[in-house]
N, C-alpha and C. Protein backbone atom coordinates (compact mmCIF):
# COMPACT_ATOMS: atom_id res chain seq x y z
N UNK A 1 64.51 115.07 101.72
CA UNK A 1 65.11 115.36 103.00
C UNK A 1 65.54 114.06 103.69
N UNK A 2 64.45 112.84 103.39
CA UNK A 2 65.05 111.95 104.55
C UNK A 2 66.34 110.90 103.31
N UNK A 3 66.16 111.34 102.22
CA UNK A 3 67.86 110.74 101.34
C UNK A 3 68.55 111.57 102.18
N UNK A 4 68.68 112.59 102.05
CA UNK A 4 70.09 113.43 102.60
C UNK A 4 70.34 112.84 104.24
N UNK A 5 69.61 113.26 105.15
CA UNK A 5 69.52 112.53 106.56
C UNK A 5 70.07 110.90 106.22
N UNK A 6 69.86 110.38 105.48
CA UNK A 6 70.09 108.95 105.56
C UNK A 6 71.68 108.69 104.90
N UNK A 7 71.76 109.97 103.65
CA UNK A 7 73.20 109.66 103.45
C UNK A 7 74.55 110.55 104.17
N UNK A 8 73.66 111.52 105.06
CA UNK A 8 74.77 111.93 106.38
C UNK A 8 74.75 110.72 107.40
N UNK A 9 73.63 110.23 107.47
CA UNK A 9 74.07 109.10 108.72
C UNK A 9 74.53 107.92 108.41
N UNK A 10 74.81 107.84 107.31
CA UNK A 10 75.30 106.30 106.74
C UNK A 10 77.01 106.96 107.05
N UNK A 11 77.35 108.13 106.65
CA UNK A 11 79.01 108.65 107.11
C UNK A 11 78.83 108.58 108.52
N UNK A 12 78.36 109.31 108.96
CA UNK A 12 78.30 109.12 110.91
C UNK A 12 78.76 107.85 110.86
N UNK A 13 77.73 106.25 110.89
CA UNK A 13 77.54 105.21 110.80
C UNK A 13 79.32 104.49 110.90
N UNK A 14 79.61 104.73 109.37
CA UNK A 14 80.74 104.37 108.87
C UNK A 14 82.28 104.89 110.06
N UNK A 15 82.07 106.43 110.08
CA UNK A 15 83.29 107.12 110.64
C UNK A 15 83.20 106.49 111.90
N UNK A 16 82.20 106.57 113.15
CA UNK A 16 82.01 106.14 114.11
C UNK A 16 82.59 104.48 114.46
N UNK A 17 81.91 104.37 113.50
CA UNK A 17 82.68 102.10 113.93
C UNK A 17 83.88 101.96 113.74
N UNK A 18 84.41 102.56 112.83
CA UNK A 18 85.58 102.63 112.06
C UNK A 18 86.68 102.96 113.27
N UNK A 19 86.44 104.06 114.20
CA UNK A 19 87.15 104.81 115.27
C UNK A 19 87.72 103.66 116.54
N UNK A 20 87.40 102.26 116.67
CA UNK A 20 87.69 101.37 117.34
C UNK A 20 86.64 101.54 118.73
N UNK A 21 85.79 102.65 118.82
CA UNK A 21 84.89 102.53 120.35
C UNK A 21 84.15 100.85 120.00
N UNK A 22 83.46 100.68 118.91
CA UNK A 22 82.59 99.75 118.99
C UNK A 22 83.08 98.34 119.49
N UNK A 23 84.07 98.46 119.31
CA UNK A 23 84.73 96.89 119.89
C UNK A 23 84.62 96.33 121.22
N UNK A 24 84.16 97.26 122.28
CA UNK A 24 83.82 97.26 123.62
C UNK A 24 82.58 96.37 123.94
N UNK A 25 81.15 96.81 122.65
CA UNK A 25 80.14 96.09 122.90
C UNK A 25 79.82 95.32 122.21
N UNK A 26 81.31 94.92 121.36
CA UNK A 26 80.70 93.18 120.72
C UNK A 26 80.33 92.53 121.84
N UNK A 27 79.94 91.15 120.85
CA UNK A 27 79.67 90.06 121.76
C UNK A 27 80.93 89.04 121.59
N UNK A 28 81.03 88.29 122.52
CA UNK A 28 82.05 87.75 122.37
C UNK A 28 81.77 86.79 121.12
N UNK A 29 82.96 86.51 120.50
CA UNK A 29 83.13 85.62 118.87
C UNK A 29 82.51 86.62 118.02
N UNK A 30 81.60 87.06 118.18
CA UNK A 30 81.13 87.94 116.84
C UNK A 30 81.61 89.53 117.12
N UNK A 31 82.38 89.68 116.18
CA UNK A 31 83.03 91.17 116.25
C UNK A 31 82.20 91.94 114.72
N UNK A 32 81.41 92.72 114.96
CA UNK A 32 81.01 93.49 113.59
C UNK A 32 81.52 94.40 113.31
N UNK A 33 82.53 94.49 113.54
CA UNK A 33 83.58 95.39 112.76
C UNK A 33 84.40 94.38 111.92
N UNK A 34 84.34 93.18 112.08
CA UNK A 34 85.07 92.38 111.16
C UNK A 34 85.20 92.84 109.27
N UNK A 35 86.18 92.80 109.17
CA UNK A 35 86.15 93.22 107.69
C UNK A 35 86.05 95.22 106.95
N UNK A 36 86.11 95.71 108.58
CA UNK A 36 85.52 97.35 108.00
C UNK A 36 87.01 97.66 107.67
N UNK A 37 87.30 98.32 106.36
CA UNK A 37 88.35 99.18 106.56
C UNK A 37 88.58 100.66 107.31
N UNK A 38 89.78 100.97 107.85
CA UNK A 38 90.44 101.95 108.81
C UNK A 38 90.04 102.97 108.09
N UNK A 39 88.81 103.39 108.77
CA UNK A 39 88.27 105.00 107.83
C UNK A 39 88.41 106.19 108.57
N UNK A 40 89.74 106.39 110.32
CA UNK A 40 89.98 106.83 110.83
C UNK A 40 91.35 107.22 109.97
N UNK A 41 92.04 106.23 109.88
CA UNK A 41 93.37 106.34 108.79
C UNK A 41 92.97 106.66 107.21
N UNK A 42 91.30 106.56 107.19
CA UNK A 42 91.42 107.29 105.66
C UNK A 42 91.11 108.03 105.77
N UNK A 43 90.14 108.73 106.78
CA UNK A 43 89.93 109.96 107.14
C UNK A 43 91.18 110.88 106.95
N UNK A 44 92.58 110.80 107.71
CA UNK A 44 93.60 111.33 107.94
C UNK A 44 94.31 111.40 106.66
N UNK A 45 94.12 110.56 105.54
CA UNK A 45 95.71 110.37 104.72
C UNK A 45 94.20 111.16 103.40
N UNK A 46 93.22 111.81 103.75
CA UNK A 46 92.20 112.32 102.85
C UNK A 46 92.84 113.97 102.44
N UNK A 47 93.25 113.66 101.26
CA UNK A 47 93.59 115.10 100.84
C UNK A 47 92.40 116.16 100.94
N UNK A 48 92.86 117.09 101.56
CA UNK A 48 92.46 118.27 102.40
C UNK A 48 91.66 118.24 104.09
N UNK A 49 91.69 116.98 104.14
CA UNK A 49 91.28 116.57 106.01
C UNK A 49 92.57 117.22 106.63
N UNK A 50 92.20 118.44 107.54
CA UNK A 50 93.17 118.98 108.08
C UNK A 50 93.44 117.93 109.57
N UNK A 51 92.37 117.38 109.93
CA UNK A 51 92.94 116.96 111.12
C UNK A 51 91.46 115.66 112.08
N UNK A 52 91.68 115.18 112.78
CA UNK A 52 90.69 114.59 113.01
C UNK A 52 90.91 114.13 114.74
N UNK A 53 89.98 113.95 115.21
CA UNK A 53 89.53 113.75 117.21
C UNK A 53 88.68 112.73 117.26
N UNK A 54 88.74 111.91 118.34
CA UNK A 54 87.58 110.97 118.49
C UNK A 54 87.30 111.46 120.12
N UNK A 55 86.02 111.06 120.51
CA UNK A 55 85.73 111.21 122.28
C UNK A 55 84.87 110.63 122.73
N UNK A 56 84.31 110.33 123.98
CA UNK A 56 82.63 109.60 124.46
C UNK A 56 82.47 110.76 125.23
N UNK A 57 81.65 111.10 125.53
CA UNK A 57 80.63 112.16 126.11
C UNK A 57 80.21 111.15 127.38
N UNK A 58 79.51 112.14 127.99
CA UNK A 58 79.31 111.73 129.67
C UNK A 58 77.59 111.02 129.18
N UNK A 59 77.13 111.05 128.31
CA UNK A 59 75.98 110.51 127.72
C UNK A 59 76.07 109.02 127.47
N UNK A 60 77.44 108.80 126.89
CA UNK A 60 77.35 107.54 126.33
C UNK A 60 77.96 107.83 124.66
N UNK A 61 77.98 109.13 123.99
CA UNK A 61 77.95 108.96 122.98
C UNK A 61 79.27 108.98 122.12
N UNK A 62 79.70 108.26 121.14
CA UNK A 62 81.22 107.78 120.87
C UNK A 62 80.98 109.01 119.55
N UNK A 63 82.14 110.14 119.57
CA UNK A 63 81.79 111.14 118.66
C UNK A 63 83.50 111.38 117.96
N UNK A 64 83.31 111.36 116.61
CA UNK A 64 84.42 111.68 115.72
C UNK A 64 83.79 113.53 115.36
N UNK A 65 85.07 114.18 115.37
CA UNK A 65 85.53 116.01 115.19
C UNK A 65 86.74 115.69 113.85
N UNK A 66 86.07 115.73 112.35
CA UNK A 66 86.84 115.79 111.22
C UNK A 66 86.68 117.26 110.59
N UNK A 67 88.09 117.80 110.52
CA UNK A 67 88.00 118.90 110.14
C UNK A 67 88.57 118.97 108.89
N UNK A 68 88.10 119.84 107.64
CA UNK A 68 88.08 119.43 105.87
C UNK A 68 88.34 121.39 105.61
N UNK A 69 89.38 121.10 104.55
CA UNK A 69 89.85 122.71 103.92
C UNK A 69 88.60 123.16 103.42
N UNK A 70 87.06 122.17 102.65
CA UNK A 70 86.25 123.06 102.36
C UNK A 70 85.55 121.43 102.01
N UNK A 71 84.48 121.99 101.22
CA UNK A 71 83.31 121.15 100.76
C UNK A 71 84.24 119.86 99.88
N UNK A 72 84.43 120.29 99.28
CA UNK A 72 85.58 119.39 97.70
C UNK A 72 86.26 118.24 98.86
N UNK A 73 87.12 119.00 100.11
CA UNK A 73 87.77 117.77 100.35
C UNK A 73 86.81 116.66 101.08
N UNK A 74 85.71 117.35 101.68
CA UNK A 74 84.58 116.76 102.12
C UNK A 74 84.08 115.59 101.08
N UNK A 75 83.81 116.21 100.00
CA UNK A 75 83.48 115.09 98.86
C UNK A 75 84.50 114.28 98.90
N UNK A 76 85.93 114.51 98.27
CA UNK A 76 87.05 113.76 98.38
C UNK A 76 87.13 112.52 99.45
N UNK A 77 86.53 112.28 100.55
CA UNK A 77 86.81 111.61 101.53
C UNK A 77 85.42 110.67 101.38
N UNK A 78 84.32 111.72 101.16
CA UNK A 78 82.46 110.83 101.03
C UNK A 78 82.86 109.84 99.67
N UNK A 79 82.94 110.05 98.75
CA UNK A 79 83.54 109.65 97.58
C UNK A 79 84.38 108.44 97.48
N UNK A 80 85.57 108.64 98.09
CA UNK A 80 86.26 107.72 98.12
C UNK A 80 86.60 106.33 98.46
N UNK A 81 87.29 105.29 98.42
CA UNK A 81 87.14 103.81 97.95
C UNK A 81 86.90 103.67 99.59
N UNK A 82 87.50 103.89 100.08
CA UNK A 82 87.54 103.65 101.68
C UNK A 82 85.80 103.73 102.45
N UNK A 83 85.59 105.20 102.24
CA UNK A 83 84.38 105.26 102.36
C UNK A 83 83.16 104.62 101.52
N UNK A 84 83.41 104.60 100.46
CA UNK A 84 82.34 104.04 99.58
C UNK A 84 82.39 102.11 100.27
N UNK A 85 83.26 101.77 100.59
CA UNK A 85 82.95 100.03 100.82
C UNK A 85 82.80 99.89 102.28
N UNK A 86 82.72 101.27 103.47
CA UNK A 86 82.51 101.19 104.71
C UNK A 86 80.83 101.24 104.56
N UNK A 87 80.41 102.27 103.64
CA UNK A 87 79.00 102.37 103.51
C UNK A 87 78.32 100.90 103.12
N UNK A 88 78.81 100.18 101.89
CA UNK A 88 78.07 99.11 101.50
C UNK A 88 77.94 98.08 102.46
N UNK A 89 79.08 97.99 103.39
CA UNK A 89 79.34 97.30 104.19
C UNK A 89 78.14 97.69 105.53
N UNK A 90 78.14 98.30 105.64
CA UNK A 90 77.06 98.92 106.97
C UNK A 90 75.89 98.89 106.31
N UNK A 91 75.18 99.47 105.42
CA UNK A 91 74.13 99.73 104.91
C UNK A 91 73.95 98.82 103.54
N UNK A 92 74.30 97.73 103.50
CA UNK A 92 74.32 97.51 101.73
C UNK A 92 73.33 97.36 101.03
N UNK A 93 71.96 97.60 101.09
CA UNK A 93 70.84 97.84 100.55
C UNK A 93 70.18 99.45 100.23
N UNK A 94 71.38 100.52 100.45
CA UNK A 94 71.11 101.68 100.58
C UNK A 94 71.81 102.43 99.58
N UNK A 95 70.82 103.15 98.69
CA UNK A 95 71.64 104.01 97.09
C UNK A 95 71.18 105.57 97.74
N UNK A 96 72.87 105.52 98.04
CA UNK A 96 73.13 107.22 98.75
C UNK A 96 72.74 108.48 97.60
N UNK A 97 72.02 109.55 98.58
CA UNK A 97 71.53 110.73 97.24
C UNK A 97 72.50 111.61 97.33
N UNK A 98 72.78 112.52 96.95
CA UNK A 98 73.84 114.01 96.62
C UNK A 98 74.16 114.41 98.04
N UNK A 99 75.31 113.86 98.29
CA UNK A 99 75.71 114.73 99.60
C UNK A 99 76.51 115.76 100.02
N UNK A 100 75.77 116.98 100.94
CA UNK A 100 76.66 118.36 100.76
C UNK A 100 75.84 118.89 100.38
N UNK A 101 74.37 118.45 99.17
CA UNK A 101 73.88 119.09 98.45
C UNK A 101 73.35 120.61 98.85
N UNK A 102 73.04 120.76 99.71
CA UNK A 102 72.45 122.20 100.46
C UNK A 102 73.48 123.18 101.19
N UNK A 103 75.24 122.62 101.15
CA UNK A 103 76.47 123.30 101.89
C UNK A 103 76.61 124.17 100.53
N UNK A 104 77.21 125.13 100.67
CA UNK A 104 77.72 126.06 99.42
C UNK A 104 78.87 125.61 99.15
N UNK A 105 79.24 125.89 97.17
CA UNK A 105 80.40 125.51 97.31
C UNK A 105 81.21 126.86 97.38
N UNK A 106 81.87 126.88 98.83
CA UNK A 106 82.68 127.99 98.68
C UNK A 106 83.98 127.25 99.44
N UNK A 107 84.79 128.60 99.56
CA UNK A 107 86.06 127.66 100.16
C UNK A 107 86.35 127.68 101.89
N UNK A 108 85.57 127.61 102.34
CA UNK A 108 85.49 127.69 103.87
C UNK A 108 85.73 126.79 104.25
N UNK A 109 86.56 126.39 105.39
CA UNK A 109 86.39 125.28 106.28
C UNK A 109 85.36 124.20 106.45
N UNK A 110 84.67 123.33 107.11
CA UNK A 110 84.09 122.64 107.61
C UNK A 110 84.37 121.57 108.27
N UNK A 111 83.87 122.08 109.55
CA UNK A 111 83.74 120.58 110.40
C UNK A 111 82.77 119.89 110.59
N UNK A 112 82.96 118.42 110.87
CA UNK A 112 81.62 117.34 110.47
C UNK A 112 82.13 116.70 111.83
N UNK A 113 80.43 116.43 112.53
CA UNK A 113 80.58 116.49 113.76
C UNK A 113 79.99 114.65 114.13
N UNK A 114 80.35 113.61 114.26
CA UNK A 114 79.87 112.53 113.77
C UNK A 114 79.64 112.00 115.07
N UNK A 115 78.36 111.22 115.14
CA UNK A 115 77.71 110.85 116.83
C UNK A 115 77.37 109.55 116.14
N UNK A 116 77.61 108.69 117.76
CA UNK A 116 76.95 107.00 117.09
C UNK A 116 76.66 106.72 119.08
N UNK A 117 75.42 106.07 119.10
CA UNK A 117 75.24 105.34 120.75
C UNK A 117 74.94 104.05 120.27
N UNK A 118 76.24 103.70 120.72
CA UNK A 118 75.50 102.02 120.62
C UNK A 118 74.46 101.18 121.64
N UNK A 119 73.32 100.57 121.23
CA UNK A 119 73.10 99.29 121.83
C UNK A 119 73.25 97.79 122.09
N UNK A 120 72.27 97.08 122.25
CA UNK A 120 72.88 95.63 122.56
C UNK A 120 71.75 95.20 121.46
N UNK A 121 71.41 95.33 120.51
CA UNK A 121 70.50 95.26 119.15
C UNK A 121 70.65 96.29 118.48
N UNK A 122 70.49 95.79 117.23
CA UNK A 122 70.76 96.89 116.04
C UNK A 122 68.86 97.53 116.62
N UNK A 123 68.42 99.06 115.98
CA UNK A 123 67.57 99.95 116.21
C UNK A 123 67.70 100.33 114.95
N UNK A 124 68.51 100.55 113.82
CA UNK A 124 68.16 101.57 113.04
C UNK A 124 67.71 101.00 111.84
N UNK A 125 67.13 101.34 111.11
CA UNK A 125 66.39 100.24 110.17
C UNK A 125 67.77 100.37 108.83
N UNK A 126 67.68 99.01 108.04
CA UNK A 126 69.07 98.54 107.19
C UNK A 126 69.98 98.40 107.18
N UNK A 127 70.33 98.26 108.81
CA UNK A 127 71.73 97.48 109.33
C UNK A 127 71.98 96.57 110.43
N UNK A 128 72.78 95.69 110.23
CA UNK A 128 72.31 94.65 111.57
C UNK A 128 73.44 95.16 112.40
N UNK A 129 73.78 96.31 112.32
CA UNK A 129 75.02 96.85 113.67
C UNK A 129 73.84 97.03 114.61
N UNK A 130 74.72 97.10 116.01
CA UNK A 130 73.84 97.32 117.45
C UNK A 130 74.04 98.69 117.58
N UNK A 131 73.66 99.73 116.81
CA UNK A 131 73.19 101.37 117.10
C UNK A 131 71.87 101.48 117.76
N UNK A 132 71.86 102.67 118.29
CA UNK A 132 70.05 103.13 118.47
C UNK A 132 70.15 104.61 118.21
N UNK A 133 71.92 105.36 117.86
CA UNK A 133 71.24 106.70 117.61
C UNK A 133 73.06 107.05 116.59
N UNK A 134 72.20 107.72 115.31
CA UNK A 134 73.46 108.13 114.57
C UNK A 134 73.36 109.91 114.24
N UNK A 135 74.36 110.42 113.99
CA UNK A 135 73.70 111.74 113.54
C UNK A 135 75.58 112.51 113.01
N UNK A 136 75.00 113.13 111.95
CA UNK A 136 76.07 114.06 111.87
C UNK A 136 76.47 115.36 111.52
N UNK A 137 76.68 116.45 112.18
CA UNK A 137 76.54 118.11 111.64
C UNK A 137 77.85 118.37 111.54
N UNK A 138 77.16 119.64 110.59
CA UNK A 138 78.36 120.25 109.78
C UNK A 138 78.44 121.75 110.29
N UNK A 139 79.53 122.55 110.58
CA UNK A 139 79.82 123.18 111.19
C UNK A 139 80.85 124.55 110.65
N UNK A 140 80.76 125.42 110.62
CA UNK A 140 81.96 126.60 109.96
C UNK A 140 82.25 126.77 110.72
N UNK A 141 83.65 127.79 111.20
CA UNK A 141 84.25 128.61 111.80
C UNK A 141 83.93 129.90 111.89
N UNK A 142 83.83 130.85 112.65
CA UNK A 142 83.35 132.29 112.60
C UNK A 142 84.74 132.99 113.08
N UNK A 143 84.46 134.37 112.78
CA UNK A 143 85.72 135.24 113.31
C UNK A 143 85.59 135.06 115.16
N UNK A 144 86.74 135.19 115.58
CA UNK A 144 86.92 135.50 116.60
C UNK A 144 87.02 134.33 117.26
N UNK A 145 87.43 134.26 118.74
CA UNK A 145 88.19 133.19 119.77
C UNK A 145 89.16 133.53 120.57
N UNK A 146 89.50 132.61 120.62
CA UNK A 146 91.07 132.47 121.79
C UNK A 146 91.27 131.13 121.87
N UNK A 147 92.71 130.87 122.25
CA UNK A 147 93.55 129.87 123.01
C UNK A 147 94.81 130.35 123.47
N UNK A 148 94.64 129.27 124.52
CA UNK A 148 96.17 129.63 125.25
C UNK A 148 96.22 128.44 125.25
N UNK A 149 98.01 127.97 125.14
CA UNK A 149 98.64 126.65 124.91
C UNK A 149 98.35 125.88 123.98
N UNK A 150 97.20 125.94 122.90
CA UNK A 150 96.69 124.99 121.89
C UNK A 150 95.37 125.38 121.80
N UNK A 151 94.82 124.91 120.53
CA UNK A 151 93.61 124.62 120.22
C UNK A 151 93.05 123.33 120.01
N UNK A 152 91.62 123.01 120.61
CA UNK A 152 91.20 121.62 119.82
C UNK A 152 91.19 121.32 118.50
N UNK A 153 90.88 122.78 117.44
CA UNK A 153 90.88 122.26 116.26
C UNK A 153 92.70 122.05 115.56
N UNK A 154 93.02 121.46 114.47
CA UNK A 154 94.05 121.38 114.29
C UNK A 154 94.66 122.99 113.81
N UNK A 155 95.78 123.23 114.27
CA UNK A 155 96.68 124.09 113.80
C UNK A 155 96.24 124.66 112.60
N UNK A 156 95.73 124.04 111.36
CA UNK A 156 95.97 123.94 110.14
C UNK A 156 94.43 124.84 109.88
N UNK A 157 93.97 124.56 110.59
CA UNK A 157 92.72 125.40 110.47
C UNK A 157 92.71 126.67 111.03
N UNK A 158 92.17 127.73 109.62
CA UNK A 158 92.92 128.96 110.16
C UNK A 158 91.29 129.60 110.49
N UNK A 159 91.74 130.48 111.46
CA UNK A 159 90.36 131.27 111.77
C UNK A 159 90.50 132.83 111.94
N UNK A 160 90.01 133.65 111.04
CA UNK A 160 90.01 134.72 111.21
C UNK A 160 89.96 135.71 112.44
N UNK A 161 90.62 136.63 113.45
CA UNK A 161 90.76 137.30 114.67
C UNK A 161 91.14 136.84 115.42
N UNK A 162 91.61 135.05 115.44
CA UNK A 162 91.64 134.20 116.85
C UNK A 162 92.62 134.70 117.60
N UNK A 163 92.47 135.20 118.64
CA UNK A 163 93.50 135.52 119.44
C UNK A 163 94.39 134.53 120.32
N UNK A 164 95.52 134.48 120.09
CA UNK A 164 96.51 133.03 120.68
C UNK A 164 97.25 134.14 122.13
N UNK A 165 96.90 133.28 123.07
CA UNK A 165 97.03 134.44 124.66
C UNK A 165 98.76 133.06 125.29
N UNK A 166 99.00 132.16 124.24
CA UNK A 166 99.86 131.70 124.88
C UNK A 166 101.17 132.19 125.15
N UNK A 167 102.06 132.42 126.65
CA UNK A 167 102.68 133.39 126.70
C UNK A 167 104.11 133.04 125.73
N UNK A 168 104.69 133.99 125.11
CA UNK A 168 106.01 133.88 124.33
C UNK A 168 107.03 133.62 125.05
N UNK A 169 108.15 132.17 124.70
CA UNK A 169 109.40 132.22 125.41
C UNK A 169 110.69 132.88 124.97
């Protein structure tokens, strides 16, 4: 249990810094994002990532909303070169276990819900970034909803009953 926890929060970790919030609480001359590659832009150009959001919460907390056609493109993106050298780079003493392992493989949606609070010292043990809290959930779609004028999730994500109340011109 705590491999899996450790190799969802090493993606949190990664997606989160990657998103440009952290640049606020460098210190001056030392930027630790130096050297990360754009895993917001690999997030996006990730075959089957339908769409992706960044936000801060009234908490403090800097949160990426990546939405994936199913598990596969999920792997596709965990997997990949982008992600694989954001991880070594953040964590590089850390051999990630099977991730997804407990999601079904079916073809459903999923959204991955990615949280990072930074501090003014690293907190989390095997990285010298200034975090004190990472976390990341995974999320389906259910029947039913509404929007009028748009949805937060992307277009591309289809949801069974959603009712669209925006008026026709």
């Amino acid at each position: 249990m705590r491999n899996r926890f450790v190799s969802f929060a090493l993606v949190v970790f990664v997606l989160v810094l990657s998103s440009g919030f952290a640049q606020e609480k460098a210190q001056p001359g030392r930027n630790p994002m130096a050297g990360f590659p754009d895993l917001i832009g690999g997030l996006k150009a990730t075959p089957g990532c339908l769409g992706v959001e960044t936000a801060r919460t009234a908490s403090g907390k800097q949160v990426i909303f990546a939405w994936f056609e199913n598990k596969k493109a999920v792997l596709r993106w965990y997997y990949g070169e982008t992600h694989m050298k954001a991880m070594k780079m953040g964590f590089p003493d850390h051999t990630a276990g099977e991730p997804l392992k407990g999601v079904p493989d079916n073809d459903f949606p999923i959204m991955a819900v990615a949280s990072l609070t930074l501090s003014d010292k690293p907190a989390v043990e095997g990285t010298q970034f200034p975090i004190k809290q990472i976390a990341i959930e995974l999320y389906q779609p259910i029947t039913g909803g509404l929007f009028f004028g748009g949805r937060f999730a992307p277009d591309a994500l289809k949801v069974p009953d959603m009712k669209d109340y925006t008026p026709k011109k």
